[in-house]
N, C-alpha and C. Protein backbone atom coordinates (compact mmCIF):
# COMPACT_ATOMS: atom_id res chain seq x y z
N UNK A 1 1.64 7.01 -4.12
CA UNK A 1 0.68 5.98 -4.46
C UNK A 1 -0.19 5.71 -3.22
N UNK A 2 -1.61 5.74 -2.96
CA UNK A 2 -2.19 5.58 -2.44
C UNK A 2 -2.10 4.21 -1.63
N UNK A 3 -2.73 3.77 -0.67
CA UNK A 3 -2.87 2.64 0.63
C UNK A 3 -4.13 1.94 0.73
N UNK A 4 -4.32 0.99 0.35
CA UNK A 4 -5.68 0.22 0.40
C UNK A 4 -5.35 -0.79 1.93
N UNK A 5 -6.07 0.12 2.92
CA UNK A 5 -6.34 -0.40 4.58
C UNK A 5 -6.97 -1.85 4.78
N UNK A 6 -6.64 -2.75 4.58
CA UNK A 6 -7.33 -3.44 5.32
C UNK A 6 -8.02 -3.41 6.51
N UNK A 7 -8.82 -4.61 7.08
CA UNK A 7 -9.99 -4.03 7.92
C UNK A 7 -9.33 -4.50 8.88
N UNK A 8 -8.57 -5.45 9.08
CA UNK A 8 -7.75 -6.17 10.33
C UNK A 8 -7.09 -4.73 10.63
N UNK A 9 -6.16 -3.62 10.31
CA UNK A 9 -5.65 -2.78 10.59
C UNK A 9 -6.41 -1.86 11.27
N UNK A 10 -7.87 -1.38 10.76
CA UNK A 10 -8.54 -0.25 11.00
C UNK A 10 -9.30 -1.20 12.53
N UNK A 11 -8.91 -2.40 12.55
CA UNK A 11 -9.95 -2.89 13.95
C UNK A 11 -9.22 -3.08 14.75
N UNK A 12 -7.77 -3.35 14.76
CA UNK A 12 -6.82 -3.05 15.73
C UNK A 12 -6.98 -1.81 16.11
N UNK A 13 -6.70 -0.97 15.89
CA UNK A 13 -7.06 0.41 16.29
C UNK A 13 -7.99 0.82 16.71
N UNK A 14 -9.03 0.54 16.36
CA UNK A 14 -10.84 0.78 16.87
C UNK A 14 -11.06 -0.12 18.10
N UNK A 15 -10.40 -1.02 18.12
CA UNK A 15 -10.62 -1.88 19.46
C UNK A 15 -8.76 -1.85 20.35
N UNK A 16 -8.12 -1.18 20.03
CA UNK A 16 -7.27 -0.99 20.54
C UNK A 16 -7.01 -2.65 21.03
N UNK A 17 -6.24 -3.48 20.19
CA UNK A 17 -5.78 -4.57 20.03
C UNK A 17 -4.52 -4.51 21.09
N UNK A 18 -4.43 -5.32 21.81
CA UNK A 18 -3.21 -5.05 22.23
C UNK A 18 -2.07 -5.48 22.37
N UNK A 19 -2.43 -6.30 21.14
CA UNK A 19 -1.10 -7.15 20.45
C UNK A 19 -0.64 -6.21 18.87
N UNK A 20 -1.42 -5.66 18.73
CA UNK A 20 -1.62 -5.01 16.94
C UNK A 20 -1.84 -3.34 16.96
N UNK A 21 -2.71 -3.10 17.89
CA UNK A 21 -2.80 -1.89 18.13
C UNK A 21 -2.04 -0.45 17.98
N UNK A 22 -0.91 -0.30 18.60
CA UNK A 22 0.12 0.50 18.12
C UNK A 22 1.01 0.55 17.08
N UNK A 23 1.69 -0.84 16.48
CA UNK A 23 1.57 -0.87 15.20
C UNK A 23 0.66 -0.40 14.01
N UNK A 24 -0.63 -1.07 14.32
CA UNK A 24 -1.38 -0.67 13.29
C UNK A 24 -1.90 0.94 13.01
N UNK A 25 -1.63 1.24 14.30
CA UNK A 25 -1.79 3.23 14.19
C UNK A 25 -0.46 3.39 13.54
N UNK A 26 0.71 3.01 13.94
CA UNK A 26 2.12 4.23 13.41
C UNK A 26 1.73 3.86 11.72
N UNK A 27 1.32 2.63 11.44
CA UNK A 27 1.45 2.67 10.27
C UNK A 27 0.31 3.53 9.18
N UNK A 28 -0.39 3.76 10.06
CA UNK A 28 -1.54 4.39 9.23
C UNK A 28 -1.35 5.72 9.25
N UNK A 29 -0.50 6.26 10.15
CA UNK A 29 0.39 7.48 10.68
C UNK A 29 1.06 7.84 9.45
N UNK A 30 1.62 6.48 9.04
CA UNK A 30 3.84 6.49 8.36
C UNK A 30 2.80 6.50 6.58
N UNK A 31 1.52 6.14 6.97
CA UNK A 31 0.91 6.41 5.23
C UNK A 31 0.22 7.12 4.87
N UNK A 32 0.31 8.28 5.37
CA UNK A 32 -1.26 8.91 5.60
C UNK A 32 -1.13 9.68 4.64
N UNK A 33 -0.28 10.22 4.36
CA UNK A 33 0.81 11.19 3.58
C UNK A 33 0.42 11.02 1.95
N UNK A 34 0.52 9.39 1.68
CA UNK A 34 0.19 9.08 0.22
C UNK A 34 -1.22 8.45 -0.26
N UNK A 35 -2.07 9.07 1.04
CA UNK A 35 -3.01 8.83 0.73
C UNK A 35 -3.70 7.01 1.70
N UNK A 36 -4.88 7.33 2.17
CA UNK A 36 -5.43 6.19 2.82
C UNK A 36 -7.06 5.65 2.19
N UNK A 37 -7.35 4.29 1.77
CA UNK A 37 -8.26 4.00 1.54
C UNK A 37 -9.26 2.94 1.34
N UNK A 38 -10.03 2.72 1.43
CA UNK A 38 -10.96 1.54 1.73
C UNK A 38 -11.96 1.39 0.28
N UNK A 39 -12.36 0.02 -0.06
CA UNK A 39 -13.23 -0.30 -1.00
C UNK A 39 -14.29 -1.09 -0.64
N UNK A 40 -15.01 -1.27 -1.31
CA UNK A 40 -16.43 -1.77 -0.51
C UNK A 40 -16.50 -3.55 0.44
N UNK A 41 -15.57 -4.19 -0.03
CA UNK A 41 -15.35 -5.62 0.82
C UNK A 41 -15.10 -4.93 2.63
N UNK A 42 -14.50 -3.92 2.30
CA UNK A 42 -13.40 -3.63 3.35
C UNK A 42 -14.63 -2.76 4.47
N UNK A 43 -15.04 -2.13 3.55
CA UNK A 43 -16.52 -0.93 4.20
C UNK A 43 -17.61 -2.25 4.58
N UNK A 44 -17.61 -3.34 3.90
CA UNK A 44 -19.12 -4.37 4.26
C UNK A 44 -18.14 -5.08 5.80
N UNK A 45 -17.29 -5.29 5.56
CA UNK A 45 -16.65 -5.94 6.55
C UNK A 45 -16.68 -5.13 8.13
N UNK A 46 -16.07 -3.52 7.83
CA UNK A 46 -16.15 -2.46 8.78
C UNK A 46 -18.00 -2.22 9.65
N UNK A 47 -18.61 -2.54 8.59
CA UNK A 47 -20.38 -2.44 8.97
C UNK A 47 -20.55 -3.42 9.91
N UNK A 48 -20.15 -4.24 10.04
CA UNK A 48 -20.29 -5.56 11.02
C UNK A 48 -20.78 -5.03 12.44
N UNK A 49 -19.92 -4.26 12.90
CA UNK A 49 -19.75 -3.83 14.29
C UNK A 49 -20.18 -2.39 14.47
N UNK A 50 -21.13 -2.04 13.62
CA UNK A 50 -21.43 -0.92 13.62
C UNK A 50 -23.29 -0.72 13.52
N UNK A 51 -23.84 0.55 14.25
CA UNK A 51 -25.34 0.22 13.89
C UNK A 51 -25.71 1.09 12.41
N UNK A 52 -24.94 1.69 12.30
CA UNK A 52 -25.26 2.66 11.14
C UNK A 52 -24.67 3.11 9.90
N UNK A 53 -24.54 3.47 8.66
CA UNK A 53 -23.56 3.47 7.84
C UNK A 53 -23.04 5.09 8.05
N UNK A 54 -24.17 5.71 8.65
CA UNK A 54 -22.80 7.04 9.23
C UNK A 54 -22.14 6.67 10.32
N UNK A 55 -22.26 5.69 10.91
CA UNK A 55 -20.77 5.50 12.12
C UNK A 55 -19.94 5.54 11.37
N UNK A 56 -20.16 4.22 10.01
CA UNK A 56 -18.77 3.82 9.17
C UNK A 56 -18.29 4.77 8.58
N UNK A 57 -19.05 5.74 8.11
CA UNK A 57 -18.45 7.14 7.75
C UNK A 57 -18.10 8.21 8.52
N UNK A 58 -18.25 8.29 9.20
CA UNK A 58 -17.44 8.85 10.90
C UNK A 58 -16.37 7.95 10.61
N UNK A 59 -15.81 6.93 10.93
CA UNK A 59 -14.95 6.08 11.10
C UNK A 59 -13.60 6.34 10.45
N UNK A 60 -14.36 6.35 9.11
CA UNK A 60 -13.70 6.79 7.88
C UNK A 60 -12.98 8.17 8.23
N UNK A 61 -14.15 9.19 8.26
CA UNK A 61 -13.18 10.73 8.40
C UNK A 61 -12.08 10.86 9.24
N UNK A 62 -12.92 10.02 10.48
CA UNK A 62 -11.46 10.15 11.61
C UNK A 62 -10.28 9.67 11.14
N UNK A 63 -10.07 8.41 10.16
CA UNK A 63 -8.69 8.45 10.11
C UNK A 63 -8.22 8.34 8.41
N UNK A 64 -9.18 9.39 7.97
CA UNK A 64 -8.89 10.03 6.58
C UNK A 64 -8.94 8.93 5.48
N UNK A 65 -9.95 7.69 5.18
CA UNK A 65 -9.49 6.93 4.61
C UNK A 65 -10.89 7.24 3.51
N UNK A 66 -10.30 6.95 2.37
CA UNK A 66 -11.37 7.32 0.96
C UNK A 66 -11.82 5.82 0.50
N UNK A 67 -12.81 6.32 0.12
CA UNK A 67 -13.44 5.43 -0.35
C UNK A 67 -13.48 5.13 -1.80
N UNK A 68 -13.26 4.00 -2.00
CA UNK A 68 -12.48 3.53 -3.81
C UNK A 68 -13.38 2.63 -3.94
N UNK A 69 -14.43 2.45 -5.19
CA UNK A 69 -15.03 1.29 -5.73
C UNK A 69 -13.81 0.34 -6.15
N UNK A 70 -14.16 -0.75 -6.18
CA UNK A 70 -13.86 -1.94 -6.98
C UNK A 70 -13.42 -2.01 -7.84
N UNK A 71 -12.38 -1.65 -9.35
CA UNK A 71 -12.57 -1.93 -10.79
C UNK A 71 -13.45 -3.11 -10.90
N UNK A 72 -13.93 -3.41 -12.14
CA UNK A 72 -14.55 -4.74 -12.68
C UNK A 72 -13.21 -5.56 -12.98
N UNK A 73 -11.73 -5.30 -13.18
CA UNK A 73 -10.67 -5.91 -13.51
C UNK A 73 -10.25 -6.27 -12.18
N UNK A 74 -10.40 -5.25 -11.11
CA UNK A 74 -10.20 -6.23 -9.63
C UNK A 74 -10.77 -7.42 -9.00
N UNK A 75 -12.27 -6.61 -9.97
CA UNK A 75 -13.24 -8.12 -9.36
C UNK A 75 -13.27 -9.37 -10.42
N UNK A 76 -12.62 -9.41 -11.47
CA UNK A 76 -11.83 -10.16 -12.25
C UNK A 76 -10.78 -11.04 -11.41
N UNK A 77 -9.77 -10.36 -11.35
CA UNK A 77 -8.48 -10.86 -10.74
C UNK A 77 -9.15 -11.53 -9.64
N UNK A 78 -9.76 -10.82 -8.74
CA UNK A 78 -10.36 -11.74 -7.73
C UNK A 78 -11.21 -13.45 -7.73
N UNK A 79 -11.92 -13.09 -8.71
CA UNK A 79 -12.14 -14.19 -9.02
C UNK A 79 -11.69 -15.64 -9.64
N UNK A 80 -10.61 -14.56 -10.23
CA UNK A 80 -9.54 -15.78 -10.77
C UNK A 80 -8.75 -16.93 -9.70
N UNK A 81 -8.06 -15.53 -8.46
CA UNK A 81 -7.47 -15.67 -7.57
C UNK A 81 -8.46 -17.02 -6.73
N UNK A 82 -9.25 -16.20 -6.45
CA UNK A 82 -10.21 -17.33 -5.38
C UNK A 82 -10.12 -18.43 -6.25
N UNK A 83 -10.51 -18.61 -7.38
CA UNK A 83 -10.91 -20.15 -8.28
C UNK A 83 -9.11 -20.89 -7.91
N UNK A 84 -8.35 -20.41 -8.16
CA UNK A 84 -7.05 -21.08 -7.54
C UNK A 84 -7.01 -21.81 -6.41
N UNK A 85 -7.37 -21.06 -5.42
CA UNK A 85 -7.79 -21.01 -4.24
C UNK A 85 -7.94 -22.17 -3.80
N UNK A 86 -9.53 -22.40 -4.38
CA UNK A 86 -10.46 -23.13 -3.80
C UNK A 86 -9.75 -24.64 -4.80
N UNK A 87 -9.13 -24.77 -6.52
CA UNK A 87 -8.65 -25.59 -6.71
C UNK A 87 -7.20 -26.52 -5.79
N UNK A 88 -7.13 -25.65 -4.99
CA UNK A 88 -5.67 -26.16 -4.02
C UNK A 88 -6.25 -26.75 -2.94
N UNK A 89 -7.98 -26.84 -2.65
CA UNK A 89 -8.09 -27.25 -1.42
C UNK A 89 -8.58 -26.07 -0.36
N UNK A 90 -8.40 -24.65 -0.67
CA UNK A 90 -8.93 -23.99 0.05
C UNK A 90 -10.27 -23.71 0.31
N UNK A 91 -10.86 -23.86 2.24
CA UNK A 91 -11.42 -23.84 2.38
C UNK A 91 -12.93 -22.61 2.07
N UNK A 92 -14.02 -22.13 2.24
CA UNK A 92 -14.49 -21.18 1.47
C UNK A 92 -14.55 -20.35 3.16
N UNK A 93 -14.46 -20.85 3.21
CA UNK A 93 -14.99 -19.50 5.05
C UNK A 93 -14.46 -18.29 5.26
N UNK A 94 -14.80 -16.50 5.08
CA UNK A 94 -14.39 -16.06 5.45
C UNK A 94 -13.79 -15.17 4.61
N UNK A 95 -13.23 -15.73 3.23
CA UNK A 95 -11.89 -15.77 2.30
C UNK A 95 -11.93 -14.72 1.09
N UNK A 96 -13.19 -14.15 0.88
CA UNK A 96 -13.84 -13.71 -0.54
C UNK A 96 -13.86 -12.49 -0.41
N UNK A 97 -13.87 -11.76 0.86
CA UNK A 97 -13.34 -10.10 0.86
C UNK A 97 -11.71 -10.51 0.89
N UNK A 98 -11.36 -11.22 1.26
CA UNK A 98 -9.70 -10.92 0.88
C UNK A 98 -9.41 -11.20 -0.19
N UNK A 99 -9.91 -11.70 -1.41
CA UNK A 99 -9.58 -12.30 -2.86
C UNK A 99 -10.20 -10.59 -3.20
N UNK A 100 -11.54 -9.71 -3.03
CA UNK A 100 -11.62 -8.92 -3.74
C UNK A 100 -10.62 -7.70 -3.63
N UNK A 101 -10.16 -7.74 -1.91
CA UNK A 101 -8.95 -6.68 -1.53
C UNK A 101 -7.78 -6.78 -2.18
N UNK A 102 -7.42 -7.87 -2.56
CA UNK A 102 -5.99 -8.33 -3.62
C UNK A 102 -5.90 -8.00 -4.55
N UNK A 103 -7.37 -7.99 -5.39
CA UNK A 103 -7.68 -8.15 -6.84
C UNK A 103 -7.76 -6.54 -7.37
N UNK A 104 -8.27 -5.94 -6.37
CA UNK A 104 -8.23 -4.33 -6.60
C UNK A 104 -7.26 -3.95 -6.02
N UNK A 105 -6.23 -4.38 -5.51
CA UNK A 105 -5.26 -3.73 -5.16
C UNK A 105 -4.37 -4.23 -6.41
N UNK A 106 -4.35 -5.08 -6.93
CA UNK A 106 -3.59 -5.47 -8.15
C UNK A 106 -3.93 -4.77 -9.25
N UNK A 107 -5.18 -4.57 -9.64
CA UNK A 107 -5.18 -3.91 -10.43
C UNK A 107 -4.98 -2.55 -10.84
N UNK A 108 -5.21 -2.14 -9.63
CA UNK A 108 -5.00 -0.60 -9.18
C UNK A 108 -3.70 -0.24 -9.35
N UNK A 109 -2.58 -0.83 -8.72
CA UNK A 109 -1.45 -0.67 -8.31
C UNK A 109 -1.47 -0.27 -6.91
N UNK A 110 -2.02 -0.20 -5.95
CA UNK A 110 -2.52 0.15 -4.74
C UNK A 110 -0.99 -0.67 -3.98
N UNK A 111 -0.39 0.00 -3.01
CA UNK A 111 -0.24 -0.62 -1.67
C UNK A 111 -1.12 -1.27 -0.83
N UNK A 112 -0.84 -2.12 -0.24
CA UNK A 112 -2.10 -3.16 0.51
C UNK A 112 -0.88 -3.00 2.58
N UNK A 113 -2.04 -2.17 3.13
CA UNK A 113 -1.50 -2.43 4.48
C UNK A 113 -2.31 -2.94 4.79
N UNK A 114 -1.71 -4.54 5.64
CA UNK A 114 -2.22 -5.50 6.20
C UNK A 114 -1.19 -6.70 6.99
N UNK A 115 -1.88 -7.35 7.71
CA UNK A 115 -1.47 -8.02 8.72
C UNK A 115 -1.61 -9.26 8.02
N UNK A 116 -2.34 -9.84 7.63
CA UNK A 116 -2.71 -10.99 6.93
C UNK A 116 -2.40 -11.07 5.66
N UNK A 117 -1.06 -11.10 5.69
CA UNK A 117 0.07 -11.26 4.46
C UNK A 117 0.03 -12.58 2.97
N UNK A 118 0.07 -13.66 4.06
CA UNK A 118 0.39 -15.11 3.16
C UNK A 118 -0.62 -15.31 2.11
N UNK A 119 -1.79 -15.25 2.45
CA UNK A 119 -2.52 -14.99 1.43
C UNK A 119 -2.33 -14.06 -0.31
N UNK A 120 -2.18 -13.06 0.09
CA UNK A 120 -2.05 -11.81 -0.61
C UNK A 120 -0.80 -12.36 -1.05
N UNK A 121 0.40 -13.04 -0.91
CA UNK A 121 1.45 -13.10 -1.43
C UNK A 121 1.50 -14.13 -2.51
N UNK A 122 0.59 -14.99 -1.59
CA UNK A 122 0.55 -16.13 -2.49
C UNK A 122 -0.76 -16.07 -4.08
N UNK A 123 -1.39 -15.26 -3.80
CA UNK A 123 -2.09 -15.10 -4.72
C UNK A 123 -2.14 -13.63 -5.72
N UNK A 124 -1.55 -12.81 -4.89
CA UNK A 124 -1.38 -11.81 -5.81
C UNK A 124 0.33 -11.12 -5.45
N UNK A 125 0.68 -11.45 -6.15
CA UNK A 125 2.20 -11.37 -5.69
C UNK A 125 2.99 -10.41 -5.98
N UNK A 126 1.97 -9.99 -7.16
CA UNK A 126 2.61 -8.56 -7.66
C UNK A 126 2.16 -7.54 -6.59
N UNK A 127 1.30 -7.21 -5.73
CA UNK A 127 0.68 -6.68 -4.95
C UNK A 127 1.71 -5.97 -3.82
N UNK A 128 2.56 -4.88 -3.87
CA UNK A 128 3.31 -4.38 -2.55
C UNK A 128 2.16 -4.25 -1.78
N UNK A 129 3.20 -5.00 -0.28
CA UNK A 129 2.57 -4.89 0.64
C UNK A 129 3.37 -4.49 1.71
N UNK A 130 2.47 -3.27 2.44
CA UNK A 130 3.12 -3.29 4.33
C UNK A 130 2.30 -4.09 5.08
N UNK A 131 3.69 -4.62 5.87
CA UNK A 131 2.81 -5.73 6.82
C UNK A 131 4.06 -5.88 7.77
N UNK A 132 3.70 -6.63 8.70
CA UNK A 132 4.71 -7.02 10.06
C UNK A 132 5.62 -7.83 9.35
């Protein structure tokens, strides 16, 4: 079963984190095997720090990660998820590529490697995840 990367993982590594850094390589190492991949929250997020969309695709080849649209049922779930969210009090800053990374990883059946767990657990729970 394929690996939906979060971007916290792929930027530990790109900036050689050095609290996260070596972790976040063995693991992209220990998955590479069943497949590695990114969807477009994750690719708009990766563009940030980049001048060009062939860096981000350079980026990509170097550490083999494919590129997966969205379902419309992820971006469903997502939206559901966030409306929870935001009914509990959660704040909006920041939060809306991680509701769409959940939502396609839920629907997908995707593994989700990531660092930024509580979220993802709490809102999509069916969602296996690697994480610290």
């Amino acid at each position: 079963m394929p690996v939906l990367v979060d971007t916290n993982v792929i930027l530990d590594v790109i900036t050689d984190d050095p609290d996260w850094s070596d972790w976040s390589l063995s693991q992209l190492e220990l998955n590479e095997s069943r497949g590695l991949a990114v969807n477009p929250a994750i690719y708009a997020e990766l563009c940030y720090g980049f001048s060009s969309p062939r860096e981000v695709d350079d980026l990509l080849r170097r550490f083999a990660l494919a590129y997966q649209e969205t379902p419309r049922l992820g971006l469903f779930k997502a939206a559901k998820a966030y409306a929870r969210y935001r009914q509990r009090g959660g704040n909006r800053t920041n939060v809306l590529p991680d509701f769409i990374i959940g939502g396609h990883a839920e629907a997908t059946g995707l593994i989700l490697l990531t660092r930024d767990s509580a979220r993802f657990r709490n809102y999509f729970p069916s969602v296996r995840l690697v994480c610290p």
